[in-house]
C-alpha atoms as a PDB file:
ATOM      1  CA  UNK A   1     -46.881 -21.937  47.013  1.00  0.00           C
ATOM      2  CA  UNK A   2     -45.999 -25.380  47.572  1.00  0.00           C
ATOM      3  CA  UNK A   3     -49.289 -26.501  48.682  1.00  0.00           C
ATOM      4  CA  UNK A   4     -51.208 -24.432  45.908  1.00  0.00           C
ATOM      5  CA  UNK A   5     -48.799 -26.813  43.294  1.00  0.00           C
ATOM      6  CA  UNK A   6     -50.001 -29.800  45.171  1.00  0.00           C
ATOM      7  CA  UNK A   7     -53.342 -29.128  44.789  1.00  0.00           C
ATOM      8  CA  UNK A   8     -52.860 -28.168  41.172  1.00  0.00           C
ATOM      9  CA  UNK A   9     -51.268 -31.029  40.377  1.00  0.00           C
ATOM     10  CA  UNK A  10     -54.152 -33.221  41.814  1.00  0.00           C
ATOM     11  CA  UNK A  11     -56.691 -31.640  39.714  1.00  0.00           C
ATOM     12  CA  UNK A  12     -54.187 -32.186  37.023  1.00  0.00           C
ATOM     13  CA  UNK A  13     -53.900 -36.355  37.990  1.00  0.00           C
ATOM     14  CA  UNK A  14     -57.528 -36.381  37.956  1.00  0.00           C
ATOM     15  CA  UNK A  15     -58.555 -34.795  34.741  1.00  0.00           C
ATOM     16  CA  UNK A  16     -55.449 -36.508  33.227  1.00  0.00           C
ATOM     17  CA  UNK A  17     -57.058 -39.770  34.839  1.00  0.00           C
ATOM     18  CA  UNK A  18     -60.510 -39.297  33.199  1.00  0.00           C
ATOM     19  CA  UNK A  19     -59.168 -38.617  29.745  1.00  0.00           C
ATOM     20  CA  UNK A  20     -57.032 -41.839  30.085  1.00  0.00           C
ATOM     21  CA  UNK A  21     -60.345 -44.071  30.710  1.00  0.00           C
ATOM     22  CA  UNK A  22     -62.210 -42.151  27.296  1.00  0.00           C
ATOM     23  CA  UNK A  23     -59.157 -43.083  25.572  1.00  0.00           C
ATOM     24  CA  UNK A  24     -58.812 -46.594  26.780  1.00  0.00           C
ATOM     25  CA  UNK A  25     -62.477 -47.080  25.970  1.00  0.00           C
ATOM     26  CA  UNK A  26     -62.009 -46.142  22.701  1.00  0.00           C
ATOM     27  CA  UNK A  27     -58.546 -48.162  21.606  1.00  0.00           C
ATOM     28  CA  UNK A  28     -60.294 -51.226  23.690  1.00  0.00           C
ATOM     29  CA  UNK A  29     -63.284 -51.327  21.280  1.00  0.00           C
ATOM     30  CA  UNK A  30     -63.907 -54.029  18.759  1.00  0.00           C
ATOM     31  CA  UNK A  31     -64.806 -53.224  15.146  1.00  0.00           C
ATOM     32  CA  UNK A  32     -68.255 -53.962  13.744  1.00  0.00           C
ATOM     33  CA  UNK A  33     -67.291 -55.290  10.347  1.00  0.00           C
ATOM     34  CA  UNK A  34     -66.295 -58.740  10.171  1.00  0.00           C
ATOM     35  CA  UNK A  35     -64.158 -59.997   7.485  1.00  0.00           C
ATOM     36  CA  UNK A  36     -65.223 -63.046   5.960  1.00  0.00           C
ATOM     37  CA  UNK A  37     -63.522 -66.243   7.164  1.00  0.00           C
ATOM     38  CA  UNK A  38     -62.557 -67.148   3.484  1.00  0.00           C
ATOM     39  CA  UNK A  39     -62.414 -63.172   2.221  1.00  0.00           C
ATOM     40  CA  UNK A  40     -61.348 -63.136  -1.564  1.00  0.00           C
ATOM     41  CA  UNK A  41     -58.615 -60.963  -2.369  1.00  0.00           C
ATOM     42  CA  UNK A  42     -59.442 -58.560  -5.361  1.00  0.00           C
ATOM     43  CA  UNK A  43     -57.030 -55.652  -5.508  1.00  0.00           C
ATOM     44  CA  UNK A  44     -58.656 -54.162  -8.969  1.00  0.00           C
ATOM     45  CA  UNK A  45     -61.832 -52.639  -9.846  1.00  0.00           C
ATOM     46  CA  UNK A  46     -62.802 -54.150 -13.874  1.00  0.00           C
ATOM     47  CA  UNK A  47     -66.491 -53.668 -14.601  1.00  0.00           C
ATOM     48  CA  UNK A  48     -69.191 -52.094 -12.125  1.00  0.00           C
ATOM     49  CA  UNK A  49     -70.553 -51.433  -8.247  1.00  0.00           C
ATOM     50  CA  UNK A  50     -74.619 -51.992  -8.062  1.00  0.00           C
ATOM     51  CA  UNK A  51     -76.306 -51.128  -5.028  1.00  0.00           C
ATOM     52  CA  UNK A  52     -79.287 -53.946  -4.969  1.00  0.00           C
ATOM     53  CA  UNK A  53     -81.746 -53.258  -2.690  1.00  0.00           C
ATOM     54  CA  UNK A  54     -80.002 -51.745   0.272  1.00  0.00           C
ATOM     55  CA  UNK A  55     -80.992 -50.284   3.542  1.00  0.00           C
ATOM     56  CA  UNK A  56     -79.172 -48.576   5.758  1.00  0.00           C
ATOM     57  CA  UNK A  57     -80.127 -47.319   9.961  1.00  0.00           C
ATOM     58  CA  UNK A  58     -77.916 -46.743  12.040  1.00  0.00           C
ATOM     59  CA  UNK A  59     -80.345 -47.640  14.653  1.00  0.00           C
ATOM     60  CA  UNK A  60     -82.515 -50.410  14.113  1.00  0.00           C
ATOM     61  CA  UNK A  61     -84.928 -49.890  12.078  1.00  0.00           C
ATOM     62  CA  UNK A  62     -84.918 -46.356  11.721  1.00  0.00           C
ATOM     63  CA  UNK A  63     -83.538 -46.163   7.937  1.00  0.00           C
ATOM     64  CA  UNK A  64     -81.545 -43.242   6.745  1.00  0.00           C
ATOM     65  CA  UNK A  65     -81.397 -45.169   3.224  1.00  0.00           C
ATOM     66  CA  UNK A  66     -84.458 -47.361   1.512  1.00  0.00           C
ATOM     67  CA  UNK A  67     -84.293 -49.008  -1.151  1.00  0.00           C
ATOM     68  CA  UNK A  68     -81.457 -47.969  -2.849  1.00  0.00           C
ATOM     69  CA  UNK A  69     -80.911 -48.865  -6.537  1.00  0.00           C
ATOM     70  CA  UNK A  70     -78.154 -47.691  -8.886  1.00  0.00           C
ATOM     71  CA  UNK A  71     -75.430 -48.771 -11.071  1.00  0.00           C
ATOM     72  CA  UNK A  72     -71.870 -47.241 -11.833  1.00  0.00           C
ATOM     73  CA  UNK A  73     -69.294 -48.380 -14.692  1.00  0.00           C
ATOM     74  CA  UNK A  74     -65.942 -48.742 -14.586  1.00  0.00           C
ATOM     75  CA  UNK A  75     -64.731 -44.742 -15.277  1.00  0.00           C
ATOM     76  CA  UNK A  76     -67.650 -42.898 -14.805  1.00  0.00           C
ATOM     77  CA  UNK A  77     -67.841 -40.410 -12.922  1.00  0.00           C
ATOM     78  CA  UNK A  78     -71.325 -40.197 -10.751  1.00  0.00           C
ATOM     79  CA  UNK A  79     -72.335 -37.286  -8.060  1.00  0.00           C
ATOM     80  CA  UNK A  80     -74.633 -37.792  -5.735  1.00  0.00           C
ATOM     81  CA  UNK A  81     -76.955 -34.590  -5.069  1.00  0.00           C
ATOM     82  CA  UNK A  82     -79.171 -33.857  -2.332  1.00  0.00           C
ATOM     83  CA  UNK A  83     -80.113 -31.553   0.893  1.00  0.00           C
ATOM     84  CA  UNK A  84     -77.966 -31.990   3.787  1.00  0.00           C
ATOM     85  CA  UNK A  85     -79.224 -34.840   5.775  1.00  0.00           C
ATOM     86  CA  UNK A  86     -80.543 -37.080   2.839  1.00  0.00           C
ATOM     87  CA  UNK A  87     -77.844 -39.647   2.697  1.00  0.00           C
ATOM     88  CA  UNK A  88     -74.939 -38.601   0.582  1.00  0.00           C
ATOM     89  CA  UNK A  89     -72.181 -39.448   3.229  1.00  0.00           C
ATOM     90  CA  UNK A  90     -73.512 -42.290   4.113  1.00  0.00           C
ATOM     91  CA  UNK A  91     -73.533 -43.860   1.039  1.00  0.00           C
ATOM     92  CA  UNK A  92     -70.250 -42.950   0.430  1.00  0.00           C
ATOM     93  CA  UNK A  93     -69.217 -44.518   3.536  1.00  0.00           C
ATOM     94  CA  UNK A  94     -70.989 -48.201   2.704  1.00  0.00           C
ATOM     95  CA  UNK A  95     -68.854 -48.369  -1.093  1.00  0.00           C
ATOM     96  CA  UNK A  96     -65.401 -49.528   1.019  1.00  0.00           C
ATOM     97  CA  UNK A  97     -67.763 -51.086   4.453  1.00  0.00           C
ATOM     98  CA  UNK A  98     -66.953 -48.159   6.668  1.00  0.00           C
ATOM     99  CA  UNK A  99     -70.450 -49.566   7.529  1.00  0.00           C
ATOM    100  CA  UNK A 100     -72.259 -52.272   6.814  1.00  0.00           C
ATOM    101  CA  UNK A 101     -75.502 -52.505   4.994  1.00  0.00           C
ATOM    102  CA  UNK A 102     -78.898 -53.534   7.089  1.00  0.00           C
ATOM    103  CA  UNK A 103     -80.169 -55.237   3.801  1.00  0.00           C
ATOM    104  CA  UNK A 104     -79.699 -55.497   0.728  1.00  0.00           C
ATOM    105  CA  UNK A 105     -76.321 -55.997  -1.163  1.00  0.00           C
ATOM    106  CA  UNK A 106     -73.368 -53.733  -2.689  1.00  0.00           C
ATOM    107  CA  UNK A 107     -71.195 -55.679  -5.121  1.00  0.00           C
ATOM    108  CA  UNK A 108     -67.892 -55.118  -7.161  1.00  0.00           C
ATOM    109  CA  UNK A 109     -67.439 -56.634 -10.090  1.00  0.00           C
ATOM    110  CA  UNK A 110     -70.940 -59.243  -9.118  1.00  0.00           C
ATOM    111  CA  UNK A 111     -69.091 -59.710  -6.076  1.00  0.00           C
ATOM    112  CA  UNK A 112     -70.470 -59.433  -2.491  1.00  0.00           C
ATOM    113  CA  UNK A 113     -68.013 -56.737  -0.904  1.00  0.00           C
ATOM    114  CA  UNK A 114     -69.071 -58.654   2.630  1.00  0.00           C
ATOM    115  CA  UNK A 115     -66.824 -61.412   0.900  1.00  0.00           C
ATOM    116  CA  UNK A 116     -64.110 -59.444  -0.191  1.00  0.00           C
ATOM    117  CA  UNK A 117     -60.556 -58.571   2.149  1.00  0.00           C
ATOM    118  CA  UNK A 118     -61.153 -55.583   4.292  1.00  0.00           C
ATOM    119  CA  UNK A 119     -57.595 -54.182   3.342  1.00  0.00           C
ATOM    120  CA  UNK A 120     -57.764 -55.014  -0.094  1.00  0.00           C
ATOM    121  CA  UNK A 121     -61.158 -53.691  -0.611  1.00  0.00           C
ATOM    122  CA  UNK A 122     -60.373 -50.386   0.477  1.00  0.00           C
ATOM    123  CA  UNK A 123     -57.493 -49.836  -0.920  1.00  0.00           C
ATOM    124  CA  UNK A 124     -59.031 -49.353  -4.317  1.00  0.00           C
ATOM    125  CA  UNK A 125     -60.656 -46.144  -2.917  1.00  0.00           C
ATOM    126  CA  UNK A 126     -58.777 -43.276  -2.234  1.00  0.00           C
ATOM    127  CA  UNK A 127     -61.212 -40.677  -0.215  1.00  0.00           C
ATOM    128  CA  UNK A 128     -61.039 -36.721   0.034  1.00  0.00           C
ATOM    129  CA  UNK A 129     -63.499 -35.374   2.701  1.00  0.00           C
ATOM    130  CA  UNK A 130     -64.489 -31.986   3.294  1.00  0.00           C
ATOM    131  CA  UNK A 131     -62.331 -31.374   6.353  1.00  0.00           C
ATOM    132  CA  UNK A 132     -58.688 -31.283   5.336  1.00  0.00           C
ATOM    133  CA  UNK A 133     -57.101 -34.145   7.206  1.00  0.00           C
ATOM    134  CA  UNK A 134     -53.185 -33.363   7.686  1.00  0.00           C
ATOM    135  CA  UNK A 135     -50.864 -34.246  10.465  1.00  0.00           C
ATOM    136  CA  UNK A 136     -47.971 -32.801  12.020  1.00  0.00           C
ATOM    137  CA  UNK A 137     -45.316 -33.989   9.915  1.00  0.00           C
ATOM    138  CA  UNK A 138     -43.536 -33.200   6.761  1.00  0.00           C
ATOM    139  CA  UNK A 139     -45.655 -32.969   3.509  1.00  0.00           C
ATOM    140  CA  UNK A 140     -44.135 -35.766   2.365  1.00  0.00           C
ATOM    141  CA  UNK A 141     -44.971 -38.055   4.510  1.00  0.00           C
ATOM    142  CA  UNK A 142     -48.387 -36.782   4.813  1.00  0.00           C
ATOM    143  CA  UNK A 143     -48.960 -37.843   1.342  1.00  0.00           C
ATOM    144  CA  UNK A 144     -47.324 -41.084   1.369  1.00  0.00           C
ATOM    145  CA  UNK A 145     -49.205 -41.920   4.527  1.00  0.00           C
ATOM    146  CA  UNK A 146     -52.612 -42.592   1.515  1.00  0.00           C
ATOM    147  CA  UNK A 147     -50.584 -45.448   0.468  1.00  0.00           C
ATOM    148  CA  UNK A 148     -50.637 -49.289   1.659  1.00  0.00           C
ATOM    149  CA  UNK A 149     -47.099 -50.588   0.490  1.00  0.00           C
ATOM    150  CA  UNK A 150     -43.978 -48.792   0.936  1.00  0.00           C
ATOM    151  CA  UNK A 151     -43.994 -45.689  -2.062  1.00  0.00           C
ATOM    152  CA  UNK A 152     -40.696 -43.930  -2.890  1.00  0.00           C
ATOM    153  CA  UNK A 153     -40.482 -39.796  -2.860  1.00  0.00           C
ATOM    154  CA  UNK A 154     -40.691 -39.786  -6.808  1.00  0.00           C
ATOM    155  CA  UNK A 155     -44.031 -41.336  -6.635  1.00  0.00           C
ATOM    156  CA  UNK A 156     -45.265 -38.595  -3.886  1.00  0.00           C
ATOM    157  CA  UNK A 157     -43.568 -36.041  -5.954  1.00  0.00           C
ATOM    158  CA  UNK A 158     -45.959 -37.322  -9.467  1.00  0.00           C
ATOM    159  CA  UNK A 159     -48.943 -37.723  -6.860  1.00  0.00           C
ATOM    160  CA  UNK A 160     -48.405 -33.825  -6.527  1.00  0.00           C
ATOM    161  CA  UNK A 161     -48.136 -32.823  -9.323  1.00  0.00           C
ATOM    162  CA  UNK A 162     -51.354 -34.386 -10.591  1.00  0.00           C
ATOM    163  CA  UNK A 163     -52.949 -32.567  -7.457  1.00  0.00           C
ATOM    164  CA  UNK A 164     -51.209 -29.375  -9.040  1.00  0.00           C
ATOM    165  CA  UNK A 165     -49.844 -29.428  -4.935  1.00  0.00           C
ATOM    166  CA  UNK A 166     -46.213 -29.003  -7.071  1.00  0.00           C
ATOM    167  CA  UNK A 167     -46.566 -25.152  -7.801  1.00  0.00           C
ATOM    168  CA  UNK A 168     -46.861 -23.757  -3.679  1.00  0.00           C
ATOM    169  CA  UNK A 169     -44.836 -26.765  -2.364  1.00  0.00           C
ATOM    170  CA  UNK A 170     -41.698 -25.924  -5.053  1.00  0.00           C
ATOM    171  CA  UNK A 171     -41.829 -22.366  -3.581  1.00  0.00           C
ATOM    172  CA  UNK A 172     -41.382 -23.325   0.042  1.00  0.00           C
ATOM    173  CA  UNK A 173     -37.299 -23.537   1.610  1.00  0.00           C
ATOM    174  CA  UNK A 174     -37.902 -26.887   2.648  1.00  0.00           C
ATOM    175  CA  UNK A 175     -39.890 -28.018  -0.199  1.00  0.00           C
ATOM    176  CA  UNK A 176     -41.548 -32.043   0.712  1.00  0.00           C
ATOM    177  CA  UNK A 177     -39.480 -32.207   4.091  1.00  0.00           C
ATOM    178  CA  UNK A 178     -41.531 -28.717   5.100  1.00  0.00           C
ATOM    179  CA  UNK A 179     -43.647 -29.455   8.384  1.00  0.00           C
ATOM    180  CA  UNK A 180     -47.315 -28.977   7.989  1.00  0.00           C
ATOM    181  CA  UNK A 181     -48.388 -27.150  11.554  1.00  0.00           C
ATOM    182  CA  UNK A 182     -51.214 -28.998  13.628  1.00  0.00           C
ATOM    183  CA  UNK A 183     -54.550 -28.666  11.554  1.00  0.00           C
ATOM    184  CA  UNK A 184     -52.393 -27.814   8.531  1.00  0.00           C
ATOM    185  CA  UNK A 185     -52.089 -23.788   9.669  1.00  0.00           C
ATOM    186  CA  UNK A 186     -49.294 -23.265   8.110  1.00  0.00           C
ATOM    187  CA  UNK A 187     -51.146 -23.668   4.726  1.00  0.00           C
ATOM    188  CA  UNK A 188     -54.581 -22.362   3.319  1.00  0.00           C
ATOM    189  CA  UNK A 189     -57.443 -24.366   2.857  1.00  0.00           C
ATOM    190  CA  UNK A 190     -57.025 -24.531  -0.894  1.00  0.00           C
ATOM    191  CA  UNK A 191     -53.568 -25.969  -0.387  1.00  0.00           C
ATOM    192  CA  UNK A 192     -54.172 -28.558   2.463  1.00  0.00           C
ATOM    193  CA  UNK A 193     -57.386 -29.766   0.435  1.00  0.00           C
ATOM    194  CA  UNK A 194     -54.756 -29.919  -2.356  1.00  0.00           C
ATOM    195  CA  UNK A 195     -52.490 -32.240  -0.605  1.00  0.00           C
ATOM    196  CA  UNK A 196     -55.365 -34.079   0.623  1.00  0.00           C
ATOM    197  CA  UNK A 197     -55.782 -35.279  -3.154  1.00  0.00           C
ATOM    198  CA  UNK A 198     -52.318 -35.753  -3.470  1.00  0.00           C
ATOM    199  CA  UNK A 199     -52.290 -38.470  -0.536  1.00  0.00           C
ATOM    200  CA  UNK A 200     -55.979 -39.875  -1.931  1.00  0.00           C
ATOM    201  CA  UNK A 201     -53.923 -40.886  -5.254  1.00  0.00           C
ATOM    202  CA  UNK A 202     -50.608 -41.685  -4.187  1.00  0.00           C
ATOM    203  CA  UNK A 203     -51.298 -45.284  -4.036  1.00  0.00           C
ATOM    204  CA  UNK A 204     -52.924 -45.283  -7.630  1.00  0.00           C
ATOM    205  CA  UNK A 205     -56.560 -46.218  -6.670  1.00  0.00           C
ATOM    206  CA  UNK A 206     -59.475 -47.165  -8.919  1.00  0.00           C
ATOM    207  CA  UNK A 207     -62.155 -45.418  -7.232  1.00  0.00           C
ATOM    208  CA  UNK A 208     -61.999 -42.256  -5.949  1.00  0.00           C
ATOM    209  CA  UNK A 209     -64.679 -40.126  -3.419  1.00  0.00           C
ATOM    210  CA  UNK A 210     -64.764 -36.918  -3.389  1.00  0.00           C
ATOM    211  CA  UNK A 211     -67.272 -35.959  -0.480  1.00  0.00           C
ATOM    212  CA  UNK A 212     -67.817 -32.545  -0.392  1.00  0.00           C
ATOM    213  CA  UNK A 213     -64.138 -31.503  -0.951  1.00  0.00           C
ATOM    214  CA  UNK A 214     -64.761 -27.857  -1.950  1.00  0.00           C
ATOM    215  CA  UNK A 215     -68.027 -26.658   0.108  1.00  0.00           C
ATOM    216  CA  UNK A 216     -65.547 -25.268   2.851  1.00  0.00           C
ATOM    217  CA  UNK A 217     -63.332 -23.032  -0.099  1.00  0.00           C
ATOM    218  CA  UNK A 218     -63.778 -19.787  -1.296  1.00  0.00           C
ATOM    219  CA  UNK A 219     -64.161 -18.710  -4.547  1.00  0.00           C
ATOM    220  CA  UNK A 220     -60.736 -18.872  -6.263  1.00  0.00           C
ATOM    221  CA  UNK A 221     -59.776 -21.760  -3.830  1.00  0.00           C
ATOM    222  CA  UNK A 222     -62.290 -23.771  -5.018  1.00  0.00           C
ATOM    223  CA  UNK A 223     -61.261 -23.565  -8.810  1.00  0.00           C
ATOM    224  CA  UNK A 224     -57.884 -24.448  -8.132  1.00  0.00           C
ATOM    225  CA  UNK A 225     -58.913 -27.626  -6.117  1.00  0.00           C
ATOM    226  CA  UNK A 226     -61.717 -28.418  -8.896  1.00  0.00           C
ATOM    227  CA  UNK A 227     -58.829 -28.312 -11.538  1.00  0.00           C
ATOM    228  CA  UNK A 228     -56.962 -30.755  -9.255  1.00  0.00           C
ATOM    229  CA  UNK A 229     -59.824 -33.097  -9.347  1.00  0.00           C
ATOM    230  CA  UNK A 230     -60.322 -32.760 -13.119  1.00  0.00           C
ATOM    231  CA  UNK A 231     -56.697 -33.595 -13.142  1.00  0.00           C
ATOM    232  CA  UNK A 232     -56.415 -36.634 -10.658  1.00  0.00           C
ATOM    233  CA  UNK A 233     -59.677 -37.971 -11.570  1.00  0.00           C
ATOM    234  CA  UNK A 234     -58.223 -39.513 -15.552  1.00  0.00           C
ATOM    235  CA  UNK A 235     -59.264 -43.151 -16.472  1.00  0.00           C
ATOM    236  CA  UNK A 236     -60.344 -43.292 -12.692  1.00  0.00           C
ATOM    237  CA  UNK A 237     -63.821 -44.181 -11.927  1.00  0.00           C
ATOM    238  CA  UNK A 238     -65.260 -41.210  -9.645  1.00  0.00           C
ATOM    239  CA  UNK A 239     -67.739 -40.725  -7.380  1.00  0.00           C
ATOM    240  CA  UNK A 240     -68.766 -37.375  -6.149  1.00  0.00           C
ATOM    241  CA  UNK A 241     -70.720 -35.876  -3.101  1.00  0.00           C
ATOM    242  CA  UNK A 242     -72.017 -33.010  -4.032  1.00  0.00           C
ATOM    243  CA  UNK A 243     -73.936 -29.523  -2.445  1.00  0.00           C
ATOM    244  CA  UNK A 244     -72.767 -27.232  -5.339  1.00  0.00           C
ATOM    245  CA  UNK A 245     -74.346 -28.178  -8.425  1.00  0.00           C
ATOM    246  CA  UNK A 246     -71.677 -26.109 -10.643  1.00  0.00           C
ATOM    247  CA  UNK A 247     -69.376 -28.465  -9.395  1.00  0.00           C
ATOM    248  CA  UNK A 248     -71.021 -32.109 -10.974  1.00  0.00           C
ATOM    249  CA  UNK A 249     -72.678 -30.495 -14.148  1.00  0.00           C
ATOM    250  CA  UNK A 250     -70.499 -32.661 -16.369  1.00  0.00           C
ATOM    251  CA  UNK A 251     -70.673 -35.932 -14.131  1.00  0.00           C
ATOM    252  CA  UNK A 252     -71.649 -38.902 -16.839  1.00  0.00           C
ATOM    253  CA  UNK A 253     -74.681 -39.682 -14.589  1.00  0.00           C
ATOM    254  CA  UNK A 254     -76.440 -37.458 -11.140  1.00  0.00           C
ATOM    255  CA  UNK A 255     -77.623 -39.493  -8.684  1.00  0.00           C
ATOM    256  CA  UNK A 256     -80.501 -37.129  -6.645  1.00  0.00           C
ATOM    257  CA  UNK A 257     -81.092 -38.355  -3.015  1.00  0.00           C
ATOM    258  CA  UNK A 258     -84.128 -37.112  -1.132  1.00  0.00           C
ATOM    259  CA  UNK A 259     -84.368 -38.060   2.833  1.00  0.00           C
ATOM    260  CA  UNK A 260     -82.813 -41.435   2.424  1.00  0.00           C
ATOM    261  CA  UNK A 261     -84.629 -42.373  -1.423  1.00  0.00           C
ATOM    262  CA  UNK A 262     -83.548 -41.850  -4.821  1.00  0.00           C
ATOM    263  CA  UNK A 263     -85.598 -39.655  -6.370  1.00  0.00           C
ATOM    264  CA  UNK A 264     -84.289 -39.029  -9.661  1.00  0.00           C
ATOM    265  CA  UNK A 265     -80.711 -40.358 -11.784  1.00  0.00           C
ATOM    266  CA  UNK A 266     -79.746 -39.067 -15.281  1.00  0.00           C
ATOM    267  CA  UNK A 267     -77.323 -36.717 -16.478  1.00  0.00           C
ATOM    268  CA  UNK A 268     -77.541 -32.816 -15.736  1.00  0.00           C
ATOM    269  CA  UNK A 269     -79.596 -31.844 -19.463  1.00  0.00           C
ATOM    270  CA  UNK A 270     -82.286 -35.213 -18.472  1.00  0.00           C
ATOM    271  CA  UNK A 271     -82.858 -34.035 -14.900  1.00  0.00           C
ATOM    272  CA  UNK A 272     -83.101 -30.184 -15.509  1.00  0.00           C
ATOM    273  CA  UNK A 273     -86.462 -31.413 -18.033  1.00  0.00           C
ATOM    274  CA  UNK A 274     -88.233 -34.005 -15.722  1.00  0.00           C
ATOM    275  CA  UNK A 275     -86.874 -33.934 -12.158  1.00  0.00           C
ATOM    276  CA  UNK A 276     -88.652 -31.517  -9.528  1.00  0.00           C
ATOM    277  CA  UNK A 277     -85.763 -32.537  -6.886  1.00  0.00           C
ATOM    278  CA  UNK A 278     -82.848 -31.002  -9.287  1.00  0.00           C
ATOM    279  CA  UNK A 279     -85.057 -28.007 -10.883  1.00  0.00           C
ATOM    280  CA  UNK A 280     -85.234 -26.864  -7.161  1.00  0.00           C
ATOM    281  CA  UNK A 281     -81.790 -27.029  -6.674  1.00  0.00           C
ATOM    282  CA  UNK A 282     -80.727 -25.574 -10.166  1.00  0.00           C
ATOM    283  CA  UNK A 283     -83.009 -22.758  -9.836  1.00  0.00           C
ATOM    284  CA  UNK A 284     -82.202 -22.016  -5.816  1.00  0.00           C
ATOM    285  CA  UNK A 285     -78.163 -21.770  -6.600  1.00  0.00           C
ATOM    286  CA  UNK A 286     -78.064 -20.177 -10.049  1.00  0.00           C
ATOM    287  CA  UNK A 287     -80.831 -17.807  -9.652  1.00  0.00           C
ATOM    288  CA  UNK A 288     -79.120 -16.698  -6.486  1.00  0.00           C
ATOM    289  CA  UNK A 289     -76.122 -16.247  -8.164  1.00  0.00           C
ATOM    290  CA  UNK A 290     -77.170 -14.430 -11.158  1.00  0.00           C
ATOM    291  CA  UNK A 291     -79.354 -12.452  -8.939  1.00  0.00           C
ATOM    292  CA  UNK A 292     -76.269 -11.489  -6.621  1.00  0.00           C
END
């Protein structure tokens, strides 16, 4: 027995050893985007973004994104529409310079967001993803962990509520000092997508993404979290990634991607009469539906 725990242990030491070096490569590495050496601080979001002109590859030269041209006012609320693979995410990922742009220029406000403070820049955009992100700590401090400064537990409590998160987390023993489990188990997917919202507002943003944040839900699920973007979303300029269609009918303008181009913008009555693109998707999801 003794030498069978040795030779456990060994195997142990080496795996243990390997997964040491893929995290050291990973904390070692150097981000990509550079802040400008005289950034401009702008902590509010006044008049419009434009996209002018941008490309985007994530290897050189091979562009996921051409050309891309398109403007959105200060509370709008814009969805981008599209089969999977035609840019959507990666759009959303350019707004707040997750990555940079190969050519071409994004601006807030007619200013270049290369020029603007990282930190500052981003923290006008609170993000919901389609994976619910949650950690293993108390709801409370999952939520307040969407917010830059130091927040107090009233302001998680009203970030909550406007995510409608209020009516399960009131029922709970431990109420905002309740653990979430790892991967949020201890909660369904309505709920942690809930909460998710609740720590994308926290801090009060301007902009808010919503990419994918209901394509993983069910049914009922779904119209809960919808109401809690209806809710959360206000004077707040929005900007949703969209697959289902019943989701972004009343968006103020549909932005319709097509492997890496625009191929159509408008609202949901102007597309359904002259765009191809969003006739096929209209017709492919509520024909289904009716059919089924």
């Amino acid at each position: 027995h003794p030498l069978k725990a040795v030779t456990t242990s060994f195997t142990d030491i080496k795996r243990a050893m390997v997964s040491v070096d893929r995290i050291g490569e990973i904390m070692n590495l150097s981000t990509e985007i550079r802040e400008d050496a005289n950034a401009i601080i702008k902590t509010d979001f006044t008049d419009k973004i434009e996209f002018k002109n941008v490309f985007f590859a994530y290897i050189d030269n091979q562009y996921v994104l051409e050309n891309i041209n398109f403007v959105i006012n200060k509370g709008e609320k814009v969805a981008f529409v599209g089969a999977s693979g035609s840019g959507k995410t990666t759009i959303a990922n350019l707004f707040n310079r997750m990555y940079d742009t190969s050519k071409g220029v994004i601006s807030i406000d007619g200013i270049d967001i290369k020029k603007l403070n990282i930190k500052k820049l981003r923290s006008m955009f609170g993000i919901v993803t389609q994976e619910s992100i949650l950690f293993r700590e108390t709801i409370e401090n999952n939520v307040s962990y969407g917010a830059y400064g130091d927040i107090d537990k009233e302001q998680v409590i009203k970030a909550c509520k406007f995510a409608y998160a209020d009516e399960f987390i009131d029922e709970l023993p431990d109420k905002y000092d309740t653990e979430i489990m790892p991967h949020g188990y201890n909660f369904s997917g309505g709920q942690r997508q809930r909460l998710c919202i609740a720590r994308a507002i926290v801090d009060n943003p301007d902009i808010l993404i919503f990419d994918e944040a209901t394509s993983a839900l069910d049914t009922n699920s779904e119209q809960k979290v919808q109401s809690a973007i209806d809710q959360a979303a206000g004077h707040r300029t929005v900007i949703l990634i969209a697959h289902r269609l019943s989701t972004i009918l009343s968006a103020d303008k549909i932005i319709v991607l097509d492997k890496g181009h625009i191929v159509g913008i408008g609202t949901h009555q102007e597309l359904l009469k002259s765009n191809e693109h969003y006739q096929h998707f209209y017709n492919l999801q509520f024909n289904t539906s009716s059919a089924t």
